[in-house]
N, C-alpha and C. Protein backbone atom coordinates (compact mmCIF):
# COMPACT_ATOMS: atom_id res chain seq x y z
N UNK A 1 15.35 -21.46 -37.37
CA UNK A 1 14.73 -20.17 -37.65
C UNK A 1 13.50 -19.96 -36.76
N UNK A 2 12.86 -21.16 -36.59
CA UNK A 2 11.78 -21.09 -35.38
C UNK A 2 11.99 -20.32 -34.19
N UNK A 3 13.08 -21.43 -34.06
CA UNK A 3 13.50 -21.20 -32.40
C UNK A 3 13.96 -19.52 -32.60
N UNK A 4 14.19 -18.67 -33.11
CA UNK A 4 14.97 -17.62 -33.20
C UNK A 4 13.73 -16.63 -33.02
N UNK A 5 12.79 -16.67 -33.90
CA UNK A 5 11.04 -16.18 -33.64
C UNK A 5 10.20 -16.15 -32.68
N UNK A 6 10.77 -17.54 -32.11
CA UNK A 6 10.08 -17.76 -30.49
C UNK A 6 10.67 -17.21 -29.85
N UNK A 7 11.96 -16.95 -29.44
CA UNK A 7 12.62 -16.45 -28.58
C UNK A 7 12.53 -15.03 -28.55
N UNK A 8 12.62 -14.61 -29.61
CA UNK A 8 12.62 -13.20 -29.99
C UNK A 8 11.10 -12.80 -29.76
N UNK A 9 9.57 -13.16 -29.77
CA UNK A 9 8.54 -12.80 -29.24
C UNK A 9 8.49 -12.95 -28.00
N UNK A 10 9.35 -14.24 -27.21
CA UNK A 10 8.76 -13.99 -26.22
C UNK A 10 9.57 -12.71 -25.00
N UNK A 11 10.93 -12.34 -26.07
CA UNK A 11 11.77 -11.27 -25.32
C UNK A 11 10.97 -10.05 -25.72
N UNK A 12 10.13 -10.09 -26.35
CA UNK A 12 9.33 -8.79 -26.50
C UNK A 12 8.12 -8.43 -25.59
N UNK A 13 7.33 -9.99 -25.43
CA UNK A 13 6.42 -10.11 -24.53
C UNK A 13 6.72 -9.76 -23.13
N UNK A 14 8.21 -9.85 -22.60
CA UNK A 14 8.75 -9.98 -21.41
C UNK A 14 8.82 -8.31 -21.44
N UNK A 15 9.22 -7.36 -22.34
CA UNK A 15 9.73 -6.13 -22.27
C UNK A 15 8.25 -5.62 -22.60
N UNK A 16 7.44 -5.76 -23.15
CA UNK A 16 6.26 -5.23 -22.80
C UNK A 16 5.41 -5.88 -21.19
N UNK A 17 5.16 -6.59 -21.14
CA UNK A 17 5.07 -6.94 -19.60
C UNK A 17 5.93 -6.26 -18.79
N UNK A 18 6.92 -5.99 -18.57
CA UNK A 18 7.69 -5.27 -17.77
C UNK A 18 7.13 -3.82 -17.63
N UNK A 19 6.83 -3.58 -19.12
CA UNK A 19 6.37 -2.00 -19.52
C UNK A 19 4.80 -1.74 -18.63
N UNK A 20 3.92 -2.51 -19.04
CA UNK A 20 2.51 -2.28 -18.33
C UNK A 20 2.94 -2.95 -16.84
N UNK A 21 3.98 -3.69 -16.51
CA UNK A 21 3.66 -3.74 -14.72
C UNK A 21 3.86 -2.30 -14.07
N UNK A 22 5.22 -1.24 -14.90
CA UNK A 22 5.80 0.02 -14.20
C UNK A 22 4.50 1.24 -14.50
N UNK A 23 3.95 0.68 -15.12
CA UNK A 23 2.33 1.48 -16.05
C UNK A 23 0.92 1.37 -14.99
N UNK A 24 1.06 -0.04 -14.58
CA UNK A 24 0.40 -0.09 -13.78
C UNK A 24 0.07 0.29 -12.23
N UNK A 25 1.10 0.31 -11.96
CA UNK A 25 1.52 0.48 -10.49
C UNK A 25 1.50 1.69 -9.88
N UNK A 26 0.43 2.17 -9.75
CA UNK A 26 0.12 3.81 -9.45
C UNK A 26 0.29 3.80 -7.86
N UNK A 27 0.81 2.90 -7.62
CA UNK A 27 0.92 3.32 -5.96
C UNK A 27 2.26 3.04 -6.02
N UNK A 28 3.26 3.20 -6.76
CA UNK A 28 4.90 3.35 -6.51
C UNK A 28 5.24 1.54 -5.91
N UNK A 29 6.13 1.57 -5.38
CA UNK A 29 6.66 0.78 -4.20
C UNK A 29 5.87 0.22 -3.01
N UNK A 30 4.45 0.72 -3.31
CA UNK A 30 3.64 0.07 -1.98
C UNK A 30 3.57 -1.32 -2.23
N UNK A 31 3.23 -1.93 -1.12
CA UNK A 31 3.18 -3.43 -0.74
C UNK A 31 1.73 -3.96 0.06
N UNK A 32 1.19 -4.98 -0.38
CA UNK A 32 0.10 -5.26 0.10
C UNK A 32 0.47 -5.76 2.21
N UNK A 33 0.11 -4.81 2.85
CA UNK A 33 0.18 -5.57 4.26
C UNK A 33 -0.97 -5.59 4.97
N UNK A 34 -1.13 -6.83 5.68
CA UNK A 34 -2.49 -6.98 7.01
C UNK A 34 -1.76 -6.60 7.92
N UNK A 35 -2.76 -7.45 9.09
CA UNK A 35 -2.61 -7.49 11.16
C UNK A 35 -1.93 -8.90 10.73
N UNK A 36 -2.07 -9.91 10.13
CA UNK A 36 -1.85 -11.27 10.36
C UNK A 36 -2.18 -12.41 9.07
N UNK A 37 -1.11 -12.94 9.22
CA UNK A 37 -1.54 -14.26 8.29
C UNK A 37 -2.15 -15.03 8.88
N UNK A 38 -2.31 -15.38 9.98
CA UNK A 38 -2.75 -16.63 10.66
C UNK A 38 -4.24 -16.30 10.77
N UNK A 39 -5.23 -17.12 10.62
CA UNK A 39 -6.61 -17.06 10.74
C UNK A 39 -7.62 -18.45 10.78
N UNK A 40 -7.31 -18.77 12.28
CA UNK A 40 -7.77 -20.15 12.66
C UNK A 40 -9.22 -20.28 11.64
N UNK A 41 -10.26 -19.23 11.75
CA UNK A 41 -11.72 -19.52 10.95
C UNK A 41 -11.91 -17.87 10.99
N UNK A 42 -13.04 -18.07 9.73
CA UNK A 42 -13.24 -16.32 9.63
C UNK A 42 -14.01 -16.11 10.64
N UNK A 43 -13.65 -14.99 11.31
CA UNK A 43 -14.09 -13.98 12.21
C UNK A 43 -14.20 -12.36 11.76
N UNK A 44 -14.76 -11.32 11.94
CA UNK A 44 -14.73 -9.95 11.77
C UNK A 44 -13.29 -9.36 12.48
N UNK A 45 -12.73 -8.62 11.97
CA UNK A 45 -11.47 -7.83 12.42
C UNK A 45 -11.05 -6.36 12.12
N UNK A 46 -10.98 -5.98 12.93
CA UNK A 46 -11.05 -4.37 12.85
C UNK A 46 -9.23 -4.25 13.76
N UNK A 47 -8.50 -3.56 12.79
CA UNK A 47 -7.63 -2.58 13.56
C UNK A 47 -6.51 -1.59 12.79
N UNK A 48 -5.73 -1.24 13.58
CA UNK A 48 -5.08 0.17 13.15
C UNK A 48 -4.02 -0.62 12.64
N UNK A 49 -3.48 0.14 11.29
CA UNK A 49 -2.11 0.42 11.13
C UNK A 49 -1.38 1.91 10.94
N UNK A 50 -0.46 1.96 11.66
CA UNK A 50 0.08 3.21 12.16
C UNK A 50 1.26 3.90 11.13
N UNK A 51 1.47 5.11 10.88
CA UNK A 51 3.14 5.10 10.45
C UNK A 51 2.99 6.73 10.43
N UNK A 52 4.71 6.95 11.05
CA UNK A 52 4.58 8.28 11.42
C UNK A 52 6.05 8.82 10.23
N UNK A 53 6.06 9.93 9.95
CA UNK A 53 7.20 10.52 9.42
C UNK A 53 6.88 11.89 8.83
N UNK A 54 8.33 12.40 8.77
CA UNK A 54 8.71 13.74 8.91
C UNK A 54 8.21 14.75 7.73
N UNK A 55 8.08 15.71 7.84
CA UNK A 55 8.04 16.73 6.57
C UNK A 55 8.94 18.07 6.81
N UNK A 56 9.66 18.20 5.78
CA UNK A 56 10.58 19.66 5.98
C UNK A 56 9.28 21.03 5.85
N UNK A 57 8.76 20.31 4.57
CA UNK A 57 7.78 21.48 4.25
C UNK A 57 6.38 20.95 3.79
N UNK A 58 5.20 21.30 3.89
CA UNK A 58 4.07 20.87 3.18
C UNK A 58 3.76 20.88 1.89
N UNK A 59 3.99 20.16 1.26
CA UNK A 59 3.57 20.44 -0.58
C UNK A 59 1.99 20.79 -0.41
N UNK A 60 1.76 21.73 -1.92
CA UNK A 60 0.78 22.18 -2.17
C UNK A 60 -0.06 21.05 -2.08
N UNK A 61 0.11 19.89 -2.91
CA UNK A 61 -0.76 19.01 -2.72
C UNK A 61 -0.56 17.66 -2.82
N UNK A 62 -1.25 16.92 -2.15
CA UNK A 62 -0.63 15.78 -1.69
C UNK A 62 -2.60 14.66 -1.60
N UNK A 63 -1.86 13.75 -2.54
CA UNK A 63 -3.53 12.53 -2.67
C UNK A 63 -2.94 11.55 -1.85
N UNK A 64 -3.73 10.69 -1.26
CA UNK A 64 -3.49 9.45 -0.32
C UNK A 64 -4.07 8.74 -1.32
N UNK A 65 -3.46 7.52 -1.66
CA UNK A 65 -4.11 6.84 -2.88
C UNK A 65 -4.82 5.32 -1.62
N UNK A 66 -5.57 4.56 -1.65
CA UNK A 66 -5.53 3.32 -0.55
C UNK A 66 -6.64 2.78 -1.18
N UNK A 67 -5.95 1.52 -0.89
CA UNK A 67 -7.22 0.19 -1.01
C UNK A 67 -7.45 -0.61 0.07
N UNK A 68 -8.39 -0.99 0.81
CA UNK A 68 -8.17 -1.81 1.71
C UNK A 68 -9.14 -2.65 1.73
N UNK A 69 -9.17 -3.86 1.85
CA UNK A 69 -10.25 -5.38 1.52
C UNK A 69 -10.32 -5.52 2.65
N UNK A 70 -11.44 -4.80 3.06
CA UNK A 70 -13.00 -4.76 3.00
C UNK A 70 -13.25 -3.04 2.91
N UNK A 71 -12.86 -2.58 4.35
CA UNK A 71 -13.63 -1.48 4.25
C UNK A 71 -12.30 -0.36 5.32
N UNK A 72 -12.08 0.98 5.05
CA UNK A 72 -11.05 1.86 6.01
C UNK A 72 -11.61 3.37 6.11
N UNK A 73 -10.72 3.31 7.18
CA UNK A 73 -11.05 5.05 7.83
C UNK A 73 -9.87 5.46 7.82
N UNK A 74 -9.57 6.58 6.81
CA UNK A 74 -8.12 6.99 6.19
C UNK A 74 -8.06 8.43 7.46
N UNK A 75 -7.16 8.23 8.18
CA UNK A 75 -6.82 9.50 9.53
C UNK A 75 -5.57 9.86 9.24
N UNK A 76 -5.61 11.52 8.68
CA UNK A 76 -4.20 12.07 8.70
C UNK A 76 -4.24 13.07 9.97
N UNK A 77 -2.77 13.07 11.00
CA UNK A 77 -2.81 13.75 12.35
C UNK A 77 -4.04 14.17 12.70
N UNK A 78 -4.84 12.94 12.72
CA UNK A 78 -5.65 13.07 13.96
C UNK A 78 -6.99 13.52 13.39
N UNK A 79 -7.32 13.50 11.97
CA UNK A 79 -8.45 13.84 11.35
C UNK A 79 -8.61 13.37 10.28
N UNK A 80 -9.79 13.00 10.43
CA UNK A 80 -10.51 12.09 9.54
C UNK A 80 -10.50 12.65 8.20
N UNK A 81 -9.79 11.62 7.07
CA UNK A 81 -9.33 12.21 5.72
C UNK A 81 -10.76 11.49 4.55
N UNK A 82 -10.94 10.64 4.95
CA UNK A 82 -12.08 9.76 4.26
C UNK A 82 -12.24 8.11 4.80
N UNK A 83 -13.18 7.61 4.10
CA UNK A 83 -13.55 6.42 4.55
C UNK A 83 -14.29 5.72 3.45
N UNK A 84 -14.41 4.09 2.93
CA UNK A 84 -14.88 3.29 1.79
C UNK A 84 -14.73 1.96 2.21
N UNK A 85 -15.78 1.50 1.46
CA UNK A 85 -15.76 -0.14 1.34
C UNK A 85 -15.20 -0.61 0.31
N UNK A 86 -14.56 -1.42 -0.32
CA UNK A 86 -13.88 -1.72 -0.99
C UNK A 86 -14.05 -3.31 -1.22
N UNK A 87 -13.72 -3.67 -3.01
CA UNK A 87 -13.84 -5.68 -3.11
C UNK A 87 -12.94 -5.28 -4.22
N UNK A 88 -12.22 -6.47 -4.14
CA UNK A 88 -11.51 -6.98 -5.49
C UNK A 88 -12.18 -6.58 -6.98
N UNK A 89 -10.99 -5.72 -7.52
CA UNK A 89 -11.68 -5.15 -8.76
C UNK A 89 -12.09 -3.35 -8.56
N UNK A 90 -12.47 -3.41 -7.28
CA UNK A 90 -13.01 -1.59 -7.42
C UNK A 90 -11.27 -0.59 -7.21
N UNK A 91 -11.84 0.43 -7.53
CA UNK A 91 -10.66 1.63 -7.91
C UNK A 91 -10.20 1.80 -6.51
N UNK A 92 -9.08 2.45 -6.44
CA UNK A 92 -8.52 3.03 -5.77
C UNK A 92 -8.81 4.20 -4.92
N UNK A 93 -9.07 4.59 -3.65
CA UNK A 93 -10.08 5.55 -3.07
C UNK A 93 -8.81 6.64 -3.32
N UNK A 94 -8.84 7.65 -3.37
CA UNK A 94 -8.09 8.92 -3.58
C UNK A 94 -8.67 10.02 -2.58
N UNK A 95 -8.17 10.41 -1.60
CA UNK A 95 -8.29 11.67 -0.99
C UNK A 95 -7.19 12.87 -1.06
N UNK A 96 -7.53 13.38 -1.21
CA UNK A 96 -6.57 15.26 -1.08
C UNK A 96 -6.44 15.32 0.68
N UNK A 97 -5.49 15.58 1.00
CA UNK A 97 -4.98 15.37 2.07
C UNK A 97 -4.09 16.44 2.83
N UNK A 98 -3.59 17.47 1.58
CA UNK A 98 -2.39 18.37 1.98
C UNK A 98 -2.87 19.22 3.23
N UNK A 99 -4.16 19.51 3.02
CA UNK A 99 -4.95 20.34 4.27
C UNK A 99 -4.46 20.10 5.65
N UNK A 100 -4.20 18.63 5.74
CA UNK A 100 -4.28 17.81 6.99
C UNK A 100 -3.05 17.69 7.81
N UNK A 101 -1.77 18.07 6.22
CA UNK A 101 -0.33 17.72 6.59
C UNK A 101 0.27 19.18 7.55
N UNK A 102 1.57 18.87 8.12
CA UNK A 102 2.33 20.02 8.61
C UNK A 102 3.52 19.85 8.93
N UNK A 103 4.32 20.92 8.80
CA UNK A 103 5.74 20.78 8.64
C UNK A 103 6.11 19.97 10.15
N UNK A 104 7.23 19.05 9.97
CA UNK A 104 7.56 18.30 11.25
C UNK A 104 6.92 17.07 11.07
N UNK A 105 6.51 16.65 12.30
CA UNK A 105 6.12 14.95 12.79
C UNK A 105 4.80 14.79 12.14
N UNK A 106 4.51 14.19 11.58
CA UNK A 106 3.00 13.60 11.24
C UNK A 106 2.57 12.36 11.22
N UNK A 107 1.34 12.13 11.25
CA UNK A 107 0.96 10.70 11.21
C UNK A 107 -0.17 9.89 10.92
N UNK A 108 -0.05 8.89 10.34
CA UNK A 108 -1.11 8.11 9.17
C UNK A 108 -1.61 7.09 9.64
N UNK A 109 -3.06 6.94 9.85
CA UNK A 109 -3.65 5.88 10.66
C UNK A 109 -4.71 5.30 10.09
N UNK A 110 -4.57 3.70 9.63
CA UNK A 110 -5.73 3.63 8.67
C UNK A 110 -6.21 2.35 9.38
N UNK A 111 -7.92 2.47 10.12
CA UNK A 111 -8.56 1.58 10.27
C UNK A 111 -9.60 0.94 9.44
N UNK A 112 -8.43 -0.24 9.52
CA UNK A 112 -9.06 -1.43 8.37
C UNK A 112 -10.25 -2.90 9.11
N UNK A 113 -10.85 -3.14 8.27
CA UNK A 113 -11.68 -4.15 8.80
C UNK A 113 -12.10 -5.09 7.65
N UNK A 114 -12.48 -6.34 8.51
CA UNK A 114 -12.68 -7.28 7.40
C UNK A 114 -13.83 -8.08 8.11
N UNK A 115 -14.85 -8.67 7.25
CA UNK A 115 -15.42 -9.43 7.85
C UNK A 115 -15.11 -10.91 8.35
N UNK A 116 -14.32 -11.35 7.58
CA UNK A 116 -13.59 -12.64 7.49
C UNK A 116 -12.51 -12.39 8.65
N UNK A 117 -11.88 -11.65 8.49
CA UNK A 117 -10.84 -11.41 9.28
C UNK A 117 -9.06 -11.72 8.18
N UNK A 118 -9.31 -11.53 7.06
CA UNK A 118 -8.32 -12.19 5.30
C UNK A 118 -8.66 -10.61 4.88
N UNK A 119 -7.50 -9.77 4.64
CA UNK A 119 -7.39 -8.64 3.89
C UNK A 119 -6.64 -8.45 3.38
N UNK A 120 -6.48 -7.44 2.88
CA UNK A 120 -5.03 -6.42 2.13
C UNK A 120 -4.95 -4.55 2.24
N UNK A 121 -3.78 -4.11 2.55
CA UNK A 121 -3.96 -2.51 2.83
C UNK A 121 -3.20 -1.85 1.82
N UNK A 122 -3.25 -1.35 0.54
CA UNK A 122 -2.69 -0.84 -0.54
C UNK A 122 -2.96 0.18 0.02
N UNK A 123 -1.07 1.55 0.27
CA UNK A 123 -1.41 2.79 0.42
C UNK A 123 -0.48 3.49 -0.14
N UNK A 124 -0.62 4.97 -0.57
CA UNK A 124 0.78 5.55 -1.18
C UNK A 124 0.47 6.62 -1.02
N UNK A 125 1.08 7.72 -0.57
CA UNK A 125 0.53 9.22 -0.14
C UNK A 125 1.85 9.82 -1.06
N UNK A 126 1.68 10.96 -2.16
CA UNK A 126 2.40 11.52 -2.76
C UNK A 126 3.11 12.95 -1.99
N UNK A 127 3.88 13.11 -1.83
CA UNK A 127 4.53 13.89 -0.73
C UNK A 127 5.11 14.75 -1.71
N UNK A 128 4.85 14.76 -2.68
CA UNK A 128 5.67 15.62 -3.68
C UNK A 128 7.20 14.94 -3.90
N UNK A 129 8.27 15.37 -3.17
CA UNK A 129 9.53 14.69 -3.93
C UNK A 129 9.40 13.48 -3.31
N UNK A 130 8.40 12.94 -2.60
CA UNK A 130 8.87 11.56 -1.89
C UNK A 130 7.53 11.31 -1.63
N UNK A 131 7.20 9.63 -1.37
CA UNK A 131 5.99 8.86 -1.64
C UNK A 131 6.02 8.07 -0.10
N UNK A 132 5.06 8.45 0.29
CA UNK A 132 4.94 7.53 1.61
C UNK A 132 3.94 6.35 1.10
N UNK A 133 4.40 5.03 1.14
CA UNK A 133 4.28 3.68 1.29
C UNK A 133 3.53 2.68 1.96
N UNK A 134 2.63 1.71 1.69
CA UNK A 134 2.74 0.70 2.98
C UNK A 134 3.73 -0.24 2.74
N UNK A 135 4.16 -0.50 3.37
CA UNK A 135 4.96 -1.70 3.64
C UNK A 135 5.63 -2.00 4.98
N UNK A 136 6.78 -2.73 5.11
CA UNK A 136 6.89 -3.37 6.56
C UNK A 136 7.49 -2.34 7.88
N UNK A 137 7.44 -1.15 7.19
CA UNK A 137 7.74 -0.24 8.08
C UNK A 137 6.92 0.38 9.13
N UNK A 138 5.53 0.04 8.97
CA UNK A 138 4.32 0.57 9.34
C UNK A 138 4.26 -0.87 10.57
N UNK A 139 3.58 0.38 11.40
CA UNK A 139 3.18 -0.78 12.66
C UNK A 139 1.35 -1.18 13.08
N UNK A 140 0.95 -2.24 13.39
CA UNK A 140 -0.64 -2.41 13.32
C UNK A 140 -0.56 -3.10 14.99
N UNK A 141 -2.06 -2.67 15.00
CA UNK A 141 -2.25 -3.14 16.64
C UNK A 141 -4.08 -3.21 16.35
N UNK A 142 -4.46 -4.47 17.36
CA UNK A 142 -5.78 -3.97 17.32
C UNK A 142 -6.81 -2.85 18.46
N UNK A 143 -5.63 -2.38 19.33
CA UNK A 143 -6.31 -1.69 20.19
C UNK A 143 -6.72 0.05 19.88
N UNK A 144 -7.49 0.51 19.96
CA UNK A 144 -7.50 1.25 19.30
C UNK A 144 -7.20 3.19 20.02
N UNK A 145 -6.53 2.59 21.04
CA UNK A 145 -4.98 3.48 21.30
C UNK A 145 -4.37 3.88 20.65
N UNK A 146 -3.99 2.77 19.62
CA UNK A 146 -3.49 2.99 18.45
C UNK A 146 -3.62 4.66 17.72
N UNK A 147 -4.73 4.98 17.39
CA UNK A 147 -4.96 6.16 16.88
C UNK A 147 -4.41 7.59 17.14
N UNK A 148 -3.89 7.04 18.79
CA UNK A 148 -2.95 8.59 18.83
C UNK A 148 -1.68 8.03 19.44
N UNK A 149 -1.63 6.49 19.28
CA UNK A 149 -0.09 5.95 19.48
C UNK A 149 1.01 5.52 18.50
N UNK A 150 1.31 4.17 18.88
CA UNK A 150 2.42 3.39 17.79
C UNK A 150 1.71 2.15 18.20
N UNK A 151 1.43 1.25 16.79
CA UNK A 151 1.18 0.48 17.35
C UNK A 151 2.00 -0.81 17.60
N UNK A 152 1.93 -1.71 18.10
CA UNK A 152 3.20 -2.73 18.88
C UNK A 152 3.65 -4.14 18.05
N UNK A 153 2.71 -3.77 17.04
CA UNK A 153 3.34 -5.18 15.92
C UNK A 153 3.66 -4.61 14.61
N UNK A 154 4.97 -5.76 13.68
CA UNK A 154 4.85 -5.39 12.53
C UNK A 154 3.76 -6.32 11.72
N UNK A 155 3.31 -5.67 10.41
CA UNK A 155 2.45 -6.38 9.55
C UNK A 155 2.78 -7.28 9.01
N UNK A 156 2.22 -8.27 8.42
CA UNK A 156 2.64 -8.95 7.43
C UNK A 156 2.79 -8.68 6.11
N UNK A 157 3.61 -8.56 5.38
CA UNK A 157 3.82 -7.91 4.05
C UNK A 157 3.18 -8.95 2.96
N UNK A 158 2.17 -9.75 2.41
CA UNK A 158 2.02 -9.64 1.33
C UNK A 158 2.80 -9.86 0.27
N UNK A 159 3.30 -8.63 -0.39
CA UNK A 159 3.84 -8.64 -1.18
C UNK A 159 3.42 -6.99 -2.72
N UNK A 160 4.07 -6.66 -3.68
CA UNK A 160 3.65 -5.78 -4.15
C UNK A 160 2.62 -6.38 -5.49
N UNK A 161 1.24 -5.73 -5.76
CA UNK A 161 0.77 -5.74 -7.07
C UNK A 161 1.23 -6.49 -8.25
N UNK A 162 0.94 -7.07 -9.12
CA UNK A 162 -0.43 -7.43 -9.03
C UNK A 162 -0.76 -9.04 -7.57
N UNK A 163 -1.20 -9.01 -7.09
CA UNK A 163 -1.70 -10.31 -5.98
C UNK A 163 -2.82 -10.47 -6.17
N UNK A 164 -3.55 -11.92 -6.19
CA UNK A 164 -4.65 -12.37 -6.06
C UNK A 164 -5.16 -12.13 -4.92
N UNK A 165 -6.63 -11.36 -4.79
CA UNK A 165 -7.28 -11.25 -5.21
C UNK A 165 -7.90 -10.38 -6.35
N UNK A 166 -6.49 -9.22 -5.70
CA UNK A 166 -6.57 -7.81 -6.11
C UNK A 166 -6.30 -7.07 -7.69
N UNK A 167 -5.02 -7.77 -8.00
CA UNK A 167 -4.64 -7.92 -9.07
C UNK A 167 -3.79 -6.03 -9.30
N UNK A 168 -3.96 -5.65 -10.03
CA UNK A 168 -3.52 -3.90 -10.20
C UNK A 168 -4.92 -2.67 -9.66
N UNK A 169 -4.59 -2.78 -8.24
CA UNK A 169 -5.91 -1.77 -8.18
C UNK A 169 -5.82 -0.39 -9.14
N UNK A 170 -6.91 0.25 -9.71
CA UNK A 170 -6.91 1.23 -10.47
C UNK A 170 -7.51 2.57 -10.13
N UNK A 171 -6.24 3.43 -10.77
CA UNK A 171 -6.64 4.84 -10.34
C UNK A 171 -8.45 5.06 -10.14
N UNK A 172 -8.64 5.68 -9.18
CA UNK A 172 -10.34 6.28 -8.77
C UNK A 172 -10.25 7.06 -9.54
N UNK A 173 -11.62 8.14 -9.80
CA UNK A 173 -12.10 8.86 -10.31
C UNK A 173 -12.26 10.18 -9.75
């Protein structure tokens, strides 16, 4: 009869855990990605990650949700959308962005920096029927060409929320 109690709380614990991870996760499908895993000793590091894609039409409105450990300069086509420092534990920076978007090619450029040169880039731009992402689709470079190019490496993916250090970043204010 034990065993039947245990089992049965902990299939509840599992279906509520399941419930607050899909609760939590205000950035959809994004994935934590850097420039690099490898980091002989901390050094300062600054560079772009790039990602370009299409729009049929501009939604009325559209938030860039992003976290990035340490500090970013959020650039939608080519203009500066916002910028924050950021540590393990603080909210989620939120900018309004639709201003910036336009029907056709567009493109998302977020320069990240770290003092260490050890980060993470949490991003999710609401597009209305569709959510633009970070993850391994996005390209990073440290040159900073980058900003009106592609840049020439893929990231390292991380992985999605919750991750140490970060844990569930939370909606801003």
């Amino acid at each position: 009869m034990l065993a039947v109690v245990l089992i049965g709380s902990a299939a509840a614990l599992a279906l509520h855990r399941a419930s607050a991870d899909r609760a939590l996760l205000v950035t959809g499908r994004a994935e934590w990605i850097w420039y690099s895993s490898r980091v002989a000793k901390p050094v300062p590091l600054r560079f772009y990650a790039v990602r370009e894609f299409t729009l049929d039409s501009v939604p009325p409105r559209s938030a860039a949700r992003i976290f990035v450990d340490r500090a970013h300069v959020l650039y939608v086509n080519g203009q500066r959308a916002g910028a924050a420092v950021q540590r393990p534990a603080d909210a989620l920076a939120t900018y309004e962005v639709a201003h910036l978007l336009r029907q056709g090619r567009n493109r998302v450029v977020i320069e990240a920096s770290s003092p260490t040169g050890i980060g993470g880039i949490l991003f999710a731009l609401d597009l209305g029927a569709q959510t633009l992402v970070s993850d391994g689709r996005w390209r990073v470079d440290r040159d900073a060409a980058a900003l009106a190019g592609q840049g020439r490496y893929r990231p390292v993916v991380w992985g999605k929320p919750p991750l140490y250090p970060w844990g569930y970043p939370r909606e801003g204010r």
